[in-house]
N, C-alpha and C. Protein backbone atom coordinates (compact mmCIF):
# COMPACT_ATOMS: atom_id res chain seq x y z
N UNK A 1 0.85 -1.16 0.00
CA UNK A 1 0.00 0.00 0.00
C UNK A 1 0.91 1.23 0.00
N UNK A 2 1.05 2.07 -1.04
CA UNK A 2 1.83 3.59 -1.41
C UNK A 2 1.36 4.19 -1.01
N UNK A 3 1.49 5.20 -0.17
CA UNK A 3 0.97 6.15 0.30
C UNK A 3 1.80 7.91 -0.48
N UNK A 4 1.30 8.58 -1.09
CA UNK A 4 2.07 9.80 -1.75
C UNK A 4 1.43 10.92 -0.73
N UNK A 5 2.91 11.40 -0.28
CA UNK A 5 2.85 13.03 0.15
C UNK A 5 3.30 13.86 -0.66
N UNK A 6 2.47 14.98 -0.76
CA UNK A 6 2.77 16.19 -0.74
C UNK A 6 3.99 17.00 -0.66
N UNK A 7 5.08 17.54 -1.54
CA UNK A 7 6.06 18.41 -0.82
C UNK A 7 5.58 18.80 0.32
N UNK A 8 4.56 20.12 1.13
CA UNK A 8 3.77 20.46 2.04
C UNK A 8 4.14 19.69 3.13
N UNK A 9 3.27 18.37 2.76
CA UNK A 9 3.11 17.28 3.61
C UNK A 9 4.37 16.88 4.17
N UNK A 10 5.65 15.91 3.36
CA UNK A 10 6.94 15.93 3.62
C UNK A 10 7.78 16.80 4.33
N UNK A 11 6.84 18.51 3.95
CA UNK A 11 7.77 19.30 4.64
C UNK A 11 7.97 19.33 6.56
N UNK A 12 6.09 19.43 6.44
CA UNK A 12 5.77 19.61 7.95
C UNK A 12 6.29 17.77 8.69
N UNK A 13 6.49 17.05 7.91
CA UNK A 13 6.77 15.75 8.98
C UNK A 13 7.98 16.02 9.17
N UNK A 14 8.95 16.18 8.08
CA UNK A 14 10.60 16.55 8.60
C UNK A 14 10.68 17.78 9.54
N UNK A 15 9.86 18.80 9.34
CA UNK A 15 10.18 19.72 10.37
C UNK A 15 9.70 19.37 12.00
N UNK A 16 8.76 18.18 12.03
CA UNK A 16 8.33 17.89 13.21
C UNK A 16 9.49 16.67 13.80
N UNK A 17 9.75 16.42 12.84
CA UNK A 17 10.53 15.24 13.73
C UNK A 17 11.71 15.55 13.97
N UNK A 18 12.28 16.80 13.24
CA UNK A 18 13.47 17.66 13.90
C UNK A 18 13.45 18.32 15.39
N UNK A 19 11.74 19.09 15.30
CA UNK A 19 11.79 19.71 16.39
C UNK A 19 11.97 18.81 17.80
N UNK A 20 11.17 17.25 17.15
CA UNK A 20 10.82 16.41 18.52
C UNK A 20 12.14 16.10 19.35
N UNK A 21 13.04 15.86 17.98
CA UNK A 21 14.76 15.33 18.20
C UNK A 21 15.20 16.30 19.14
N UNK A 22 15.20 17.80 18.60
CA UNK A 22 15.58 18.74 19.30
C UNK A 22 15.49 18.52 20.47
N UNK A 23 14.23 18.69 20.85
CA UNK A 23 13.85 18.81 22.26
C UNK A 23 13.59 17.80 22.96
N UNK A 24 13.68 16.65 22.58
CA UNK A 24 14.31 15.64 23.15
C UNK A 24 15.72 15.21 23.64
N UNK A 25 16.57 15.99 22.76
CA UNK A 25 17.99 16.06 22.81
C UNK A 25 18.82 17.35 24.31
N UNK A 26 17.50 18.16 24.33
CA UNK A 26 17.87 19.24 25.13
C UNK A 26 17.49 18.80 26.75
N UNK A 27 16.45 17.55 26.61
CA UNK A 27 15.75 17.55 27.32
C UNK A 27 16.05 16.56 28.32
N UNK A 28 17.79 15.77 28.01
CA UNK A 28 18.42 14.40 27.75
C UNK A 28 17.65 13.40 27.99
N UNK A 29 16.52 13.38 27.29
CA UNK A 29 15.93 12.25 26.77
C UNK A 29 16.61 11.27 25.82
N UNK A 30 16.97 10.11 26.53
CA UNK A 30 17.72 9.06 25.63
C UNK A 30 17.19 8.60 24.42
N UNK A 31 17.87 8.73 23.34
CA UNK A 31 17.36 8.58 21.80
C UNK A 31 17.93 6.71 22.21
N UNK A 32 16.70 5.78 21.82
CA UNK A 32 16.30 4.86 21.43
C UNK A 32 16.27 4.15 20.57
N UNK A 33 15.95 4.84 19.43
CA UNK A 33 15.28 4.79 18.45
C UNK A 33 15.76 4.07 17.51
N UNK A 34 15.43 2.99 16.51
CA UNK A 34 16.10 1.97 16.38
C UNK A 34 15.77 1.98 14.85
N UNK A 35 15.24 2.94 14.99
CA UNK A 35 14.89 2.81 12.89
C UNK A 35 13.86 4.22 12.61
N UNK A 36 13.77 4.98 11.75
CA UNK A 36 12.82 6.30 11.71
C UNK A 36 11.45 6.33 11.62
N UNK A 37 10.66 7.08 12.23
CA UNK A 37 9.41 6.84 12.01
C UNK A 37 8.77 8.05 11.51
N UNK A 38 7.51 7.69 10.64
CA UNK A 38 6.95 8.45 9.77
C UNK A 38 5.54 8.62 9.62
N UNK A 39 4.77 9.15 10.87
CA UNK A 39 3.70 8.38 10.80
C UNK A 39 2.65 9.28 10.43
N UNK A 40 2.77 10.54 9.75
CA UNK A 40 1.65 11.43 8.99
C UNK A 40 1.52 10.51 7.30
N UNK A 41 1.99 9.97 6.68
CA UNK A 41 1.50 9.33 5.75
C UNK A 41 0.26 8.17 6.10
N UNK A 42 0.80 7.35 6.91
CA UNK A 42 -0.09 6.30 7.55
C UNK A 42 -1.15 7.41 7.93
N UNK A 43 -1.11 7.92 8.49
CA UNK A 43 -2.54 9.04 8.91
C UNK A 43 -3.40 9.64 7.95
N UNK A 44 -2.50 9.91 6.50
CA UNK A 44 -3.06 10.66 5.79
C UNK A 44 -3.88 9.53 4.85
N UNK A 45 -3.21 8.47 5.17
CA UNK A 45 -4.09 7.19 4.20
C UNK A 45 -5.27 6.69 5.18
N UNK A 46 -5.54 6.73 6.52
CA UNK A 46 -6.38 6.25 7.24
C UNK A 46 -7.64 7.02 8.01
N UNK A 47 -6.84 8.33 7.33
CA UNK A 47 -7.86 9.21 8.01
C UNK A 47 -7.66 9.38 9.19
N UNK A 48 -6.75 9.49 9.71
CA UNK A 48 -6.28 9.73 11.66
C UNK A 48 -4.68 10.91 11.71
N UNK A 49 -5.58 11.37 12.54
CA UNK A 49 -4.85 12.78 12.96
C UNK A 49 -3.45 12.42 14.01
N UNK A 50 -2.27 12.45 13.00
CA UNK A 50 -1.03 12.32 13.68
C UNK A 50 -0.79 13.55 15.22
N UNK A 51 -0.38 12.50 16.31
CA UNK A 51 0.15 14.09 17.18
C UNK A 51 1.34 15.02 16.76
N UNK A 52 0.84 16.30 16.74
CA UNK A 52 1.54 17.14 16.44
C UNK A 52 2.30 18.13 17.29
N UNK A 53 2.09 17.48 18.69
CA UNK A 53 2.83 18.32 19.65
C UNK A 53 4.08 17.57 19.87
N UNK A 54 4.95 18.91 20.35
CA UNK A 54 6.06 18.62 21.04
C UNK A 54 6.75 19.28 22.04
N UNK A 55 7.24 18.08 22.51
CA UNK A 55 7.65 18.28 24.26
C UNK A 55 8.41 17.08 24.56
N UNK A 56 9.46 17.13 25.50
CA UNK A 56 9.77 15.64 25.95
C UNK A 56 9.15 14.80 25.93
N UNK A 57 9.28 13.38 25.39
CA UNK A 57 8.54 12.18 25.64
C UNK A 57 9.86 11.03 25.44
N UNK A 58 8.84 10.02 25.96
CA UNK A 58 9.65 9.16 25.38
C UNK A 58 8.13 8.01 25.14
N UNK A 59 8.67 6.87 24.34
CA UNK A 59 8.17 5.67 23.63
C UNK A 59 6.54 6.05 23.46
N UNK A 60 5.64 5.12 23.80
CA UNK A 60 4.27 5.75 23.10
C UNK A 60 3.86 5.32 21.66
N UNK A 61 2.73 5.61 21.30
CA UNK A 61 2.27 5.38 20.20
C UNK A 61 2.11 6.38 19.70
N UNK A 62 2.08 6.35 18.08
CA UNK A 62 2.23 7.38 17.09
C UNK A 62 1.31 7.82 16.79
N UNK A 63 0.10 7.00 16.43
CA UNK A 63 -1.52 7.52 16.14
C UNK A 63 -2.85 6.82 16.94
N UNK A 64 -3.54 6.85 17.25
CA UNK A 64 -4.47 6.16 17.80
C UNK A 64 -5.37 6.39 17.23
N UNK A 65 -6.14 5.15 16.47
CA UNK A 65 -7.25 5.23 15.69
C UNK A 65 -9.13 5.03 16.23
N UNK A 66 -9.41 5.35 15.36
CA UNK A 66 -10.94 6.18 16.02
C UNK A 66 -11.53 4.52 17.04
N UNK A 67 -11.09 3.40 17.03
CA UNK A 67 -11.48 2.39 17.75
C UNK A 67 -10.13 2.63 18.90
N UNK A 68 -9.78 2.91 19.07
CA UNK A 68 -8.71 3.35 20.71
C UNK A 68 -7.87 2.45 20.22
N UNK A 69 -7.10 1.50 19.16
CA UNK A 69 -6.15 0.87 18.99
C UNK A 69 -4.76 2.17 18.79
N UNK A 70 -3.81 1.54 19.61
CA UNK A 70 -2.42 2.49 19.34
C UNK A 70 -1.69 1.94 18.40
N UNK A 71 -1.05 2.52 18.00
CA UNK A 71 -0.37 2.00 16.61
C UNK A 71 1.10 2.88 16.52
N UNK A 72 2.00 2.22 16.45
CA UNK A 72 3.69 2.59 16.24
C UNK A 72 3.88 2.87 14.82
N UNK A 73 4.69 3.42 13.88
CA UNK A 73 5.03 3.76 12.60
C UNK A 73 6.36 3.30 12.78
N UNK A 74 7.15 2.27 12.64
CA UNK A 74 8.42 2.23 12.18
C UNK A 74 8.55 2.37 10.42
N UNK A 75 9.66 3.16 9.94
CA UNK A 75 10.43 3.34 8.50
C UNK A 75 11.42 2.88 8.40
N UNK A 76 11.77 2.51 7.24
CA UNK A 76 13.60 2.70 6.72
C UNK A 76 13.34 3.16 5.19
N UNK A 77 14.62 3.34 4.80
CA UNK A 77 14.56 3.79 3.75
C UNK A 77 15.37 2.59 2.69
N UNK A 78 15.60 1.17 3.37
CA UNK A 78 15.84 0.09 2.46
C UNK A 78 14.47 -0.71 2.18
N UNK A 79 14.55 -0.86 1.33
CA UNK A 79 13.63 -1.78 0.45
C UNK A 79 13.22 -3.60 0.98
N UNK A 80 14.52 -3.84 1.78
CA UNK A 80 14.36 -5.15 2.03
C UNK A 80 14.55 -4.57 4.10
N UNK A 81 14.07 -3.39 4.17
CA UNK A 81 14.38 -3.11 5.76
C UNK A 81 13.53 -4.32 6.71
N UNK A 82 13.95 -3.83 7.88
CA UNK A 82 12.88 -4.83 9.08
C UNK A 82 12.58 -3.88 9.81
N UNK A 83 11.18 -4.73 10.50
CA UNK A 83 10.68 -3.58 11.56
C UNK A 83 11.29 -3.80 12.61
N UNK A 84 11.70 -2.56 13.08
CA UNK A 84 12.39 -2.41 14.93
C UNK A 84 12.02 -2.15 16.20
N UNK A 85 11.99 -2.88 16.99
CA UNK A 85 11.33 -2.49 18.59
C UNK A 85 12.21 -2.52 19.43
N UNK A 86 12.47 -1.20 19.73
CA UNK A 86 13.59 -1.25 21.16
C UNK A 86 13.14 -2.41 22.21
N UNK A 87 14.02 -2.74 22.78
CA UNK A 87 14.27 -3.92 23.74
C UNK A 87 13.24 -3.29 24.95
N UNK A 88 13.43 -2.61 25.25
CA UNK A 88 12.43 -1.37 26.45
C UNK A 88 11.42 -1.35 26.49
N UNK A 89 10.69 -1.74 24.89
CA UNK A 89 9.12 -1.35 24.85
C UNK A 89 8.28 -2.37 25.85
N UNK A 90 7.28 -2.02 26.35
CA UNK A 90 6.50 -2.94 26.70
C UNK A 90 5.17 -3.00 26.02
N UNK A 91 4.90 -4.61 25.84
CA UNK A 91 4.15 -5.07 25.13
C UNK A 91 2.61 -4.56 25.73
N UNK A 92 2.00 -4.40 26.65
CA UNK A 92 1.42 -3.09 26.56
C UNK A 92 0.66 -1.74 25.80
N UNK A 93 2.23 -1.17 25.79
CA UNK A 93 2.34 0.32 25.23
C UNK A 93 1.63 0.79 24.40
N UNK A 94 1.70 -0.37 23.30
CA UNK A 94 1.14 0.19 21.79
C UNK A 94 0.26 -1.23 21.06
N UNK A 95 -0.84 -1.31 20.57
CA UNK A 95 -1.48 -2.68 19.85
C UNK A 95 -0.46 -2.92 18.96
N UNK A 96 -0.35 -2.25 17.70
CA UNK A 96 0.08 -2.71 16.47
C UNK A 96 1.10 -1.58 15.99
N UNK A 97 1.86 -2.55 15.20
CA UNK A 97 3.01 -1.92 14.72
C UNK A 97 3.01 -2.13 13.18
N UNK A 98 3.62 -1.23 12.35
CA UNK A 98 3.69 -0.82 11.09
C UNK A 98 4.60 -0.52 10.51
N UNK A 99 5.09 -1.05 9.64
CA UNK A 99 6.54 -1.00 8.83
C UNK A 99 5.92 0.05 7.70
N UNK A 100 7.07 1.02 7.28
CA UNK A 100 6.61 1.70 6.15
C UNK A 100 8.02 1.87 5.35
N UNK A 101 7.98 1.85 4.43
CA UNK A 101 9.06 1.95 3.63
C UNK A 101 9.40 3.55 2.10
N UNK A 102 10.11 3.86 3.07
CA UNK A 102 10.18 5.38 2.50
C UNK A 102 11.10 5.67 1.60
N UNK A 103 10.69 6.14 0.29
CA UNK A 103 11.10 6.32 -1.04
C UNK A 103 11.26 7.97 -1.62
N UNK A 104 11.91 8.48 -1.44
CA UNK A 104 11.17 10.15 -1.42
C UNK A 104 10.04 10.46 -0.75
N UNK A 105 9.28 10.70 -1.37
CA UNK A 105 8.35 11.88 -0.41
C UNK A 105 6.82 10.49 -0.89
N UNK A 106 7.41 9.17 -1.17
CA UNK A 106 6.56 8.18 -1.03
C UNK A 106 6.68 7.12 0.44
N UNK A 107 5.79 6.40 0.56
CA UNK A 107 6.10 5.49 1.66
C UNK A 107 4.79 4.08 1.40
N UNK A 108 5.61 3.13 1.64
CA UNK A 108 4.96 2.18 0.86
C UNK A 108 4.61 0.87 2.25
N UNK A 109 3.53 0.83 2.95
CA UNK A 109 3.33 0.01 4.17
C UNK A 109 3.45 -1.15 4.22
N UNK A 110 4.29 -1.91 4.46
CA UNK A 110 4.83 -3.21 3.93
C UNK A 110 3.49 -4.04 4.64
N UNK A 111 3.30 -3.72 5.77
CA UNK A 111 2.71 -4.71 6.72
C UNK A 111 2.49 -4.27 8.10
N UNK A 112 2.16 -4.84 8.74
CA UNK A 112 2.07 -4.72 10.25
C UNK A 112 1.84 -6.06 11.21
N UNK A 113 2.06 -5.89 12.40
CA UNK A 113 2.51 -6.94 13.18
C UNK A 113 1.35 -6.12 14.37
N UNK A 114 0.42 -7.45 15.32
CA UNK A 114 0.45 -6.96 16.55
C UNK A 114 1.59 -7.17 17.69
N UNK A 115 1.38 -5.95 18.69
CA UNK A 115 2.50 -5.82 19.54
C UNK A 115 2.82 -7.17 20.48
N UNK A 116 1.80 -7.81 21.14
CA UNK A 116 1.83 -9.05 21.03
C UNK A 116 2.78 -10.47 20.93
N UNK A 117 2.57 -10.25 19.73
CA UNK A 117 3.28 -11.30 18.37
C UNK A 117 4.75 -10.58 18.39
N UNK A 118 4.62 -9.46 18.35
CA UNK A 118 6.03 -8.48 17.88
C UNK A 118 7.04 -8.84 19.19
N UNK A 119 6.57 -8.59 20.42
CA UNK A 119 7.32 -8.37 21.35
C UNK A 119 7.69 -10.40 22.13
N UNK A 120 8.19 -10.96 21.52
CA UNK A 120 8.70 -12.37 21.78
C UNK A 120 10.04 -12.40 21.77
N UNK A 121 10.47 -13.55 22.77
CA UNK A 121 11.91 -13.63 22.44
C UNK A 121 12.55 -14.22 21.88
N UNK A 122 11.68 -14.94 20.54
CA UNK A 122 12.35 -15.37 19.46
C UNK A 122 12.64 -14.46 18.36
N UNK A 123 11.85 -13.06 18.87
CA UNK A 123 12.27 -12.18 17.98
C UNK A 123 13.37 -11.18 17.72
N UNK A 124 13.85 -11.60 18.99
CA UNK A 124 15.24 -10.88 19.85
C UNK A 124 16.44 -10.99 18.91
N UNK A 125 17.16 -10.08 18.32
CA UNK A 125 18.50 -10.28 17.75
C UNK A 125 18.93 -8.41 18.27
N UNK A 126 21.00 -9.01 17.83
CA UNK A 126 21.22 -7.83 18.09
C UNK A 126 22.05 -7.59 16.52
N UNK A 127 21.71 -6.26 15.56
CA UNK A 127 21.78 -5.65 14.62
C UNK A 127 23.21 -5.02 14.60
N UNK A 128 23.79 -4.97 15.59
CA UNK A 128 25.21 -3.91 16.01
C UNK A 128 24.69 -3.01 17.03
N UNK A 129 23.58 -2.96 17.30
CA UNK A 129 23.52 -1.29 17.86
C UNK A 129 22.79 -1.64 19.22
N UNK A 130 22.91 -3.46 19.83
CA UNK A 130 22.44 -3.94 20.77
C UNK A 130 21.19 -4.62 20.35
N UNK A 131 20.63 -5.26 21.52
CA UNK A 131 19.96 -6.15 21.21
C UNK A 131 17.89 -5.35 21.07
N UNK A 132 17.49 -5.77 20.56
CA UNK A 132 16.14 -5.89 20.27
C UNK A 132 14.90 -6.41 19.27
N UNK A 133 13.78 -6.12 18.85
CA UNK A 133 12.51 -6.95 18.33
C UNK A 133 12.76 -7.01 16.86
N UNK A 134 13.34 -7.57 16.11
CA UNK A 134 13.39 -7.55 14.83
C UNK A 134 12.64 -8.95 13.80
N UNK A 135 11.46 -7.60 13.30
CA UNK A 135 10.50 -8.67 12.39
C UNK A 135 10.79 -8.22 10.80
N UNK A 136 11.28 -9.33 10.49
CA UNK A 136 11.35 -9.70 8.74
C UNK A 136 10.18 -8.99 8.01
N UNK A 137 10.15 -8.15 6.73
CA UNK A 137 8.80 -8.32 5.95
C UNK A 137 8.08 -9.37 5.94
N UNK A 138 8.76 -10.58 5.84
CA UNK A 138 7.69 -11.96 5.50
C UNK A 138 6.78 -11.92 6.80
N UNK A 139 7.02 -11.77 7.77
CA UNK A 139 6.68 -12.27 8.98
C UNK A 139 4.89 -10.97 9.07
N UNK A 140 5.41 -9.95 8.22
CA UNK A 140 4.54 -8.76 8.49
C UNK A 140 2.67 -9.01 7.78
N UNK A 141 1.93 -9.08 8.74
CA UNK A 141 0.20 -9.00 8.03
C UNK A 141 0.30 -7.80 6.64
N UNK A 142 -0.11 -8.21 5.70
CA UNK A 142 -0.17 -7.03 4.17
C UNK A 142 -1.66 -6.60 4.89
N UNK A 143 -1.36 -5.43 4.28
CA UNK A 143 -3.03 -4.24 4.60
C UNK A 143 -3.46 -4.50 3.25
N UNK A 144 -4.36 -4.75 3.39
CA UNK A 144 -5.26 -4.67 2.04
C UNK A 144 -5.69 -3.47 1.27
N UNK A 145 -5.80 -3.79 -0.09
CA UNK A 145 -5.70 -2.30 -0.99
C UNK A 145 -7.49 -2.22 -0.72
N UNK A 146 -7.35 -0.99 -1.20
CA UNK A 146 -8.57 -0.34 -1.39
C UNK A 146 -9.33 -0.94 -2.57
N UNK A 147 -9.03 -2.10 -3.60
CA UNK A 147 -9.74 -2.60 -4.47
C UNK A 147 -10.36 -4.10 -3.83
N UNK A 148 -9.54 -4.54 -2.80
CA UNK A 148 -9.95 -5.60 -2.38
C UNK A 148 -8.47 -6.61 -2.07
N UNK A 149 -7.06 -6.48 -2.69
CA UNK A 149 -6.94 -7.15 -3.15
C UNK A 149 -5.44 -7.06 -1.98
């Protein structure tokens, strides 16, 4: 599922996720973060209003859709990427998680995983950058297109 932004659109997500860095960075909030997330496209395809504030935080969910499910946005910008869950998260936190795969100012939703399923410790490897949740595309539920298919 492709999702196309907007220059506009592209602009205001990079400027938000600078500011969040920022002030997360000022705020020594420990950066985590194990792969980029992008989650105004997913919003703009589902009809759900990304948060747009910023202030210290840490972990959390990215959008919460009109049935109270939380939902994570993980990105990369490889084609054959995996989705990432810091070791920290608790299974809890967030329902479902979402791989998106970002191409320019496209992003293409490979799949999604519930948190659940995601957070096991067969899913445990360490990448170089320590250990945490790493799910394969194969492993990821496909969202179904808007034709059916």
């Amino acid at each position: 599922m492709i999702v196309h932004m907007t220059p506009s659109e592209s602009a205001i997500a990079l400027t938000l996720a600078v500011m969040r860095n920022t002030t997360a960075r000022v705020n020594n909030v420990a950066d985590k973060q194990m792969g980029k997330q992008d989650p105004m496209a997913f919003g703009k395809q589902f009809n759900l209003y990304p948060d747009l504030s910023v202030y210290p935080r840490k972990g959390g969910a990215d959008l919460i859709t009109h049935q109270g499910l939380k939902i994570d946005i993980k990105a990369t910008r490889y084609k054959s990427g995996r989705l990432l869950i810091h070791i920290d998260k608790d299974v809890q936190e967030v329902d479902i998680y979402v791989l998106g795969v970002v191409d320019g100012d496209s992003v293409d939703f490979v799949g999604y995983i519930k948190s659940k399923e995601a957070i096991q410790p067969q899913n445990l490897k360490d990448l170089g950058h320590g250990s945490g949740y790493v799910i394969e595309q194969s492993n990821l539920k496909k969202f179904k297109e808007a034709n059916g298919n």
